[in-house]
C-alpha atoms as a PDB file:
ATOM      1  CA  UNK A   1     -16.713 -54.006 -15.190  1.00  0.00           C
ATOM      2  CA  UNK A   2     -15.162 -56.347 -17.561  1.00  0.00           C
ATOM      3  CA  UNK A   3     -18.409 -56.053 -20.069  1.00  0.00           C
ATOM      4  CA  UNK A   4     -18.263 -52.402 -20.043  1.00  0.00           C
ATOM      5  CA  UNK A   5     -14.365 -52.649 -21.175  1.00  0.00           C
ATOM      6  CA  UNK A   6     -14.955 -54.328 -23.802  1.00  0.00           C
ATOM      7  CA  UNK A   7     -18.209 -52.621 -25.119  1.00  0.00           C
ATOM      8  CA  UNK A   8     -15.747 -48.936 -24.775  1.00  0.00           C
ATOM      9  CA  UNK A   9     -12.984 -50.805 -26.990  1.00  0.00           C
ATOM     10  CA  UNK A  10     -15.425 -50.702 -29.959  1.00  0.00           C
ATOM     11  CA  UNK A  11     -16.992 -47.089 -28.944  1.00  0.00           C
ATOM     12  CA  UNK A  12     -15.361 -43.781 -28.289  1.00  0.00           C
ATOM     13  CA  UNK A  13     -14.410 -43.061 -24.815  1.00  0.00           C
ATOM     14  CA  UNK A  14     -12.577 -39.770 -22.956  1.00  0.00           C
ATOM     15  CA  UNK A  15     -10.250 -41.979 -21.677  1.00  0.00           C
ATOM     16  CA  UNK A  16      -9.114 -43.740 -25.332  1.00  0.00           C
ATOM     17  CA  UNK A  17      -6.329 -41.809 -26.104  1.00  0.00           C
ATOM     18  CA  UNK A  18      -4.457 -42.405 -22.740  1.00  0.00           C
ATOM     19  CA  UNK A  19      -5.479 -45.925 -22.676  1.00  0.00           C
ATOM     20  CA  UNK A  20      -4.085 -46.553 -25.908  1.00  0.00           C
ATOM     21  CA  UNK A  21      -0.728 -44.773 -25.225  1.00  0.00           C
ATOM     22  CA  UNK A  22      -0.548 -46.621 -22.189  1.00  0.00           C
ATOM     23  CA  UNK A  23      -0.693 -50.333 -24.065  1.00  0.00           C
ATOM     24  CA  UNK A  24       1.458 -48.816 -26.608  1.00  0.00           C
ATOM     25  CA  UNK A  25       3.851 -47.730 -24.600  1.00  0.00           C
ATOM     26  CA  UNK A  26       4.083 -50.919 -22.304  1.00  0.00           C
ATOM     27  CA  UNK A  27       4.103 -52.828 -25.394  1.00  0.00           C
ATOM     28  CA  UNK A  28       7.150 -52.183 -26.479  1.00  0.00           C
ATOM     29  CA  UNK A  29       9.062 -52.823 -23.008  1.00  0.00           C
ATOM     30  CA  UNK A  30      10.695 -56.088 -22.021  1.00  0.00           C
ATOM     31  CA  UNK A  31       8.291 -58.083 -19.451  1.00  0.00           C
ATOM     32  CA  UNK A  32      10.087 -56.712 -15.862  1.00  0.00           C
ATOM     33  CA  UNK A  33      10.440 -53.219 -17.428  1.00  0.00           C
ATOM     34  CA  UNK A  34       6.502 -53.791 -18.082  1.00  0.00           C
ATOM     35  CA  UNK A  35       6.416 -53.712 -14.536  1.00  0.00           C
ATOM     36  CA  UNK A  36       7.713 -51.064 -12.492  1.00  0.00           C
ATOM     37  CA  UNK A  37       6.306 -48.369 -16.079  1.00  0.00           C
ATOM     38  CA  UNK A  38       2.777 -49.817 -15.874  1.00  0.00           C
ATOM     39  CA  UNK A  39       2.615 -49.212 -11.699  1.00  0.00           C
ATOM     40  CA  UNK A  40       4.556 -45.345 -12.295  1.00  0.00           C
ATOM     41  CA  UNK A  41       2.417 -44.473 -14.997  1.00  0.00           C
ATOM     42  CA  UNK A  42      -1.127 -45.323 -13.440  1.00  0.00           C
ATOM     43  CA  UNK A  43      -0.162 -44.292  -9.878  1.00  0.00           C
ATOM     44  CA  UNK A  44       0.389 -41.162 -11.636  1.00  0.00           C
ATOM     45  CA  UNK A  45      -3.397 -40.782 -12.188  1.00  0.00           C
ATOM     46  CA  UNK A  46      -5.309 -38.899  -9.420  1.00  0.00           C
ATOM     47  CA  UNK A  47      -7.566 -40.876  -6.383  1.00  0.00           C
ATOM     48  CA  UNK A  48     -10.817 -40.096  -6.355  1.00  0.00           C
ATOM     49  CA  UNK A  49     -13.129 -42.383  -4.094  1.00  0.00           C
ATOM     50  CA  UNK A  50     -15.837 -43.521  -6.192  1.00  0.00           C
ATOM     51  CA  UNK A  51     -18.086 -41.106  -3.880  1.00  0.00           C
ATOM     52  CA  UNK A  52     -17.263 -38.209  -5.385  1.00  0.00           C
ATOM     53  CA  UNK A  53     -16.847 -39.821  -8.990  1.00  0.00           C
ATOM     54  CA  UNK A  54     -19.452 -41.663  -9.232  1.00  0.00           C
ATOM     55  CA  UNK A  55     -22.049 -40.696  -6.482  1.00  0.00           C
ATOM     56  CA  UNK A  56     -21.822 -44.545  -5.362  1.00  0.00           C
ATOM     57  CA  UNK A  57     -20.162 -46.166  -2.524  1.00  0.00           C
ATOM     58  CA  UNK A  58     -18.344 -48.604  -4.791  1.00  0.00           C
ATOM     59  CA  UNK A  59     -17.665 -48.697  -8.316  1.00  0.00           C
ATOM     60  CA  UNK A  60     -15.066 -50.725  -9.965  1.00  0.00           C
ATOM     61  CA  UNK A  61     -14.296 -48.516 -12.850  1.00  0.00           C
ATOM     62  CA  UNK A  62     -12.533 -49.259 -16.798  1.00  0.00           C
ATOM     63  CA  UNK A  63      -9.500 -48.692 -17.149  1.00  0.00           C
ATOM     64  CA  UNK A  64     -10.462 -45.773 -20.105  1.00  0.00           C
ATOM     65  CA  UNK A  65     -13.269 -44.893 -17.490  1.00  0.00           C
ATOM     66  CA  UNK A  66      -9.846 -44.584 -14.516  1.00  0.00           C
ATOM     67  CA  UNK A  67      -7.578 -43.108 -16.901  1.00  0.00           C
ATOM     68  CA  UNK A  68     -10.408 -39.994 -17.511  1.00  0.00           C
ATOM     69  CA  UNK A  69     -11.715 -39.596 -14.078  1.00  0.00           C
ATOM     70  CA  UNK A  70      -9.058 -40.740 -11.819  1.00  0.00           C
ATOM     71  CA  UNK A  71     -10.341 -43.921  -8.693  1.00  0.00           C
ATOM     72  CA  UNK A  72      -9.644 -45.534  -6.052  1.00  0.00           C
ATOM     73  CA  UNK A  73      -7.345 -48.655  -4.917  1.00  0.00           C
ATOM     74  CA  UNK A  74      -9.290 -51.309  -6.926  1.00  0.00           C
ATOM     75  CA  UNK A  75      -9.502 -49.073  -9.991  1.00  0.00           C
ATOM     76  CA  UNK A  76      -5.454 -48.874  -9.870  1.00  0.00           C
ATOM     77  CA  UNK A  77      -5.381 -52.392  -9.584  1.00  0.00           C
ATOM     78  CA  UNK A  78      -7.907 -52.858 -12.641  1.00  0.00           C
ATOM     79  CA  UNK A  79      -6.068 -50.930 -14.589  1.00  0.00           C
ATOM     80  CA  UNK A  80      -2.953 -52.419 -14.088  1.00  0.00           C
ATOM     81  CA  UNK A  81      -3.899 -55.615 -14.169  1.00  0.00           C
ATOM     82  CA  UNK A  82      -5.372 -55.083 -17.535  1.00  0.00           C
ATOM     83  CA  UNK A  83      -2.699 -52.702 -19.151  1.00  0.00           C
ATOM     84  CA  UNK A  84       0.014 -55.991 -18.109  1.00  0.00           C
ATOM     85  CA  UNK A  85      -2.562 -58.717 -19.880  1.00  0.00           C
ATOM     86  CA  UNK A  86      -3.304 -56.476 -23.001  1.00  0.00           C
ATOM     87  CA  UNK A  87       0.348 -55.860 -22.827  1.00  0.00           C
ATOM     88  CA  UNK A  88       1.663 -59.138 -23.306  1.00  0.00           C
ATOM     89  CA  UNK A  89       1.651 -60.579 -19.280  1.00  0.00           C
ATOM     90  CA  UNK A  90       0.364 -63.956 -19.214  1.00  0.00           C
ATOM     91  CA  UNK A  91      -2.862 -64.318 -17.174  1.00  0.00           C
ATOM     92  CA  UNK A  92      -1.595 -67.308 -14.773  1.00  0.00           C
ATOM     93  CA  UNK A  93       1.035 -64.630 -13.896  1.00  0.00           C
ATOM     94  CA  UNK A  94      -1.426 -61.136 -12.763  1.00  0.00           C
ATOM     95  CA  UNK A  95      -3.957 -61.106 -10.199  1.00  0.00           C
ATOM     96  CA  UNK A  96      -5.806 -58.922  -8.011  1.00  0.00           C
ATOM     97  CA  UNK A  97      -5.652 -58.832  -4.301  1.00  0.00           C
ATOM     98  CA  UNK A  98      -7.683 -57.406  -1.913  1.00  0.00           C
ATOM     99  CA  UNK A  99      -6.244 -57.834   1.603  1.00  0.00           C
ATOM    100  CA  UNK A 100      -6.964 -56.269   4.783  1.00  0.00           C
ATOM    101  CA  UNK A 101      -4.235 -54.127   6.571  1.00  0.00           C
ATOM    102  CA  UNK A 102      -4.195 -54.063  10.229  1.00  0.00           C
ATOM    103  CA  UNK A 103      -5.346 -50.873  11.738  1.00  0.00           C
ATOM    104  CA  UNK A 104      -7.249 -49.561   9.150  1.00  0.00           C
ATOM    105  CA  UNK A 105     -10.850 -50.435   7.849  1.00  0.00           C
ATOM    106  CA  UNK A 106     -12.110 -51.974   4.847  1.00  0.00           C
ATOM    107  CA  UNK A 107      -9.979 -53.874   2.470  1.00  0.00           C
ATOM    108  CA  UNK A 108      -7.617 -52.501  -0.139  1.00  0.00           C
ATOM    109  CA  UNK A 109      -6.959 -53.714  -3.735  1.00  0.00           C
ATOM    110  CA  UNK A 110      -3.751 -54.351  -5.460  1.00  0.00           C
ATOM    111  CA  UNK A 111      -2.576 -56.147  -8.287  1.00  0.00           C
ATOM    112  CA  UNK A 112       0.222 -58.386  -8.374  1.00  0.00           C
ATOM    113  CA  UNK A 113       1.975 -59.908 -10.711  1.00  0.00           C
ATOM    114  CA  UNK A 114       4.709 -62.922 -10.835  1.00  0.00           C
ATOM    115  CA  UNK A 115       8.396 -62.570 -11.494  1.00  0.00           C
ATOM    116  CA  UNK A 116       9.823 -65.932 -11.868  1.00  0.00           C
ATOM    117  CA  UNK A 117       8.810 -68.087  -8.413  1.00  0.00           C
ATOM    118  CA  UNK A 118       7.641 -64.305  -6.581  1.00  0.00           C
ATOM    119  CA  UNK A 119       5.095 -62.266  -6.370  1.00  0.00           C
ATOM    120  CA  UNK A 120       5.102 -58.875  -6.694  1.00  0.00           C
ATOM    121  CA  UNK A 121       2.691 -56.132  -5.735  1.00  0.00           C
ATOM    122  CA  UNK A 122       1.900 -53.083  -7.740  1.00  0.00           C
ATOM    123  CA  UNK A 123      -0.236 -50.781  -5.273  1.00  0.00           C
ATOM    124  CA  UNK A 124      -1.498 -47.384  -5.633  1.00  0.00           C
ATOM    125  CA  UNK A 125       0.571 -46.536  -2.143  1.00  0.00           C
ATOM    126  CA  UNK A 126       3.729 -47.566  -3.344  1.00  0.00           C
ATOM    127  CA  UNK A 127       5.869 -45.625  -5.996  1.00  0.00           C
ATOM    128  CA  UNK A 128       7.918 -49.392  -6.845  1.00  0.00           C
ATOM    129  CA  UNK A 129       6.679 -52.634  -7.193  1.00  0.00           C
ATOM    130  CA  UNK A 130       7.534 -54.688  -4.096  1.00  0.00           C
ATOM    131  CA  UNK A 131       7.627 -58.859  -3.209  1.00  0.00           C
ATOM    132  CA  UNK A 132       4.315 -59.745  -1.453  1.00  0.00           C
ATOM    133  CA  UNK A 133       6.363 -61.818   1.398  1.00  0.00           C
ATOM    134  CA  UNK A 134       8.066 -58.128   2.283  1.00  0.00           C
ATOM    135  CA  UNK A 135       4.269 -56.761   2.892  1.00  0.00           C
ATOM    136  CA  UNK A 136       3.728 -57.106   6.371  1.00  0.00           C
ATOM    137  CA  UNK A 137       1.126 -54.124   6.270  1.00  0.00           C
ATOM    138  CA  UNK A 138      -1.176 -56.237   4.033  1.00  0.00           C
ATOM    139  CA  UNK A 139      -3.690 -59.602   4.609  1.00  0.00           C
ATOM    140  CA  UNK A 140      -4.779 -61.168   1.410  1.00  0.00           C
ATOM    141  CA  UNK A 141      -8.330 -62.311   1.657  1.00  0.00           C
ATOM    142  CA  UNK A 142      -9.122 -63.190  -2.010  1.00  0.00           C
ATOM    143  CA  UNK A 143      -7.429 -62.531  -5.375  1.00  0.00           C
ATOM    144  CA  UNK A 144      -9.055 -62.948  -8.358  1.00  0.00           C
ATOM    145  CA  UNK A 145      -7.842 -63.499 -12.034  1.00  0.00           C
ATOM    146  CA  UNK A 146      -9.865 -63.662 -15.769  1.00  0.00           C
ATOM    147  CA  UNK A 147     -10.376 -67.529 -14.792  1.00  0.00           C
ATOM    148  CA  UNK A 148      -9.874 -68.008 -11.624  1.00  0.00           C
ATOM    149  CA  UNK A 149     -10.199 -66.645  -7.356  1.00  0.00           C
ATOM    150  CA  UNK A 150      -8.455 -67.709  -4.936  1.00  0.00           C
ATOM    151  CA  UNK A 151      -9.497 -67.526  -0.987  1.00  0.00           C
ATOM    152  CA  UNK A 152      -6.510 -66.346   1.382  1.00  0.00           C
ATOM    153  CA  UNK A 153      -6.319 -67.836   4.998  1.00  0.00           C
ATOM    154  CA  UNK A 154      -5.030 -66.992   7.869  1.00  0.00           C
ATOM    155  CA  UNK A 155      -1.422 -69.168   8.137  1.00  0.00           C
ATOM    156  CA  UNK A 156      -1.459 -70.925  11.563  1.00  0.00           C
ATOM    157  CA  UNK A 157       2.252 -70.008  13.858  1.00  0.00           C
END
């Protein structure tokens, strides 16, 4: 996914123009404003599973290639992620999270950045950014950054 980002920043792609407004827009926002615009604007985009996008069980889409077709979870929390790092958000401070959440199958993917000594989540199922500790609905199982993944266990009570 990250390869085919950068190979549509140098080509022309449906999804440019918003993409571009998007960063621009962001850009020119103090660093928590950055937050709660980047997770109204992109949870403003339509979810599509990647079924009837793509014809695929699971593709992690650009965020030019998101911004165009509309995705699901882990293509809000691409974009996201990427809009806050090309906006300015240092990388040790985003990642992605995908987490389990009781009842309901498969994972889903958020991003999350940190504010000070929290962590915040922007997910597509939530219209404001909210601390991770307050997520009771979610299980993180990995997260993953430009550099770095993490593995989440299970805390023992």
């Amino acid at each position: 996914m990250l390869a085919r980002h950068h190979a549509q920043a140098g080509a022309s792609h449906p999804g440019d123009r918003k993409w571009c407004a998007l960063l621009d827009a962001l850009g020119q926002l103090p660093a928590d404003d950055r937050i709660f615009s980047v997770n109204k604007a992109v949870n403003a985009v339509p979810y599509r599973d990647d079924m009837s996008n793509y014809a695929v069980t699971d593709h992690w889409a650009t965020p030019r290639e998101f911004l165009h077709r509309g995705g699901d979870c882990e293509d809000f929390a691409i974009t996201k992620y990427l809009a806050l790092l090309h906006s300015g958000s240092p990388e040790d401070r985003l990642r992605i999270i995908l987490a389990r959440r009781p009842g309901r199958p498969g994972t889903h993917a958020v991003a999350a950045v940190q504010r000070k000594a929290e962590w915040y989540v922007l997910d597509s199922l939530n219209a404001e950014p909210l601390p991770l500790e307050t997520r009771a609905d979610l299980r993180p199982v990995y997260s993953i950054s430009g550099s770095s993944r993490w593995i989440h266990t299970a805390s023992q009570t």
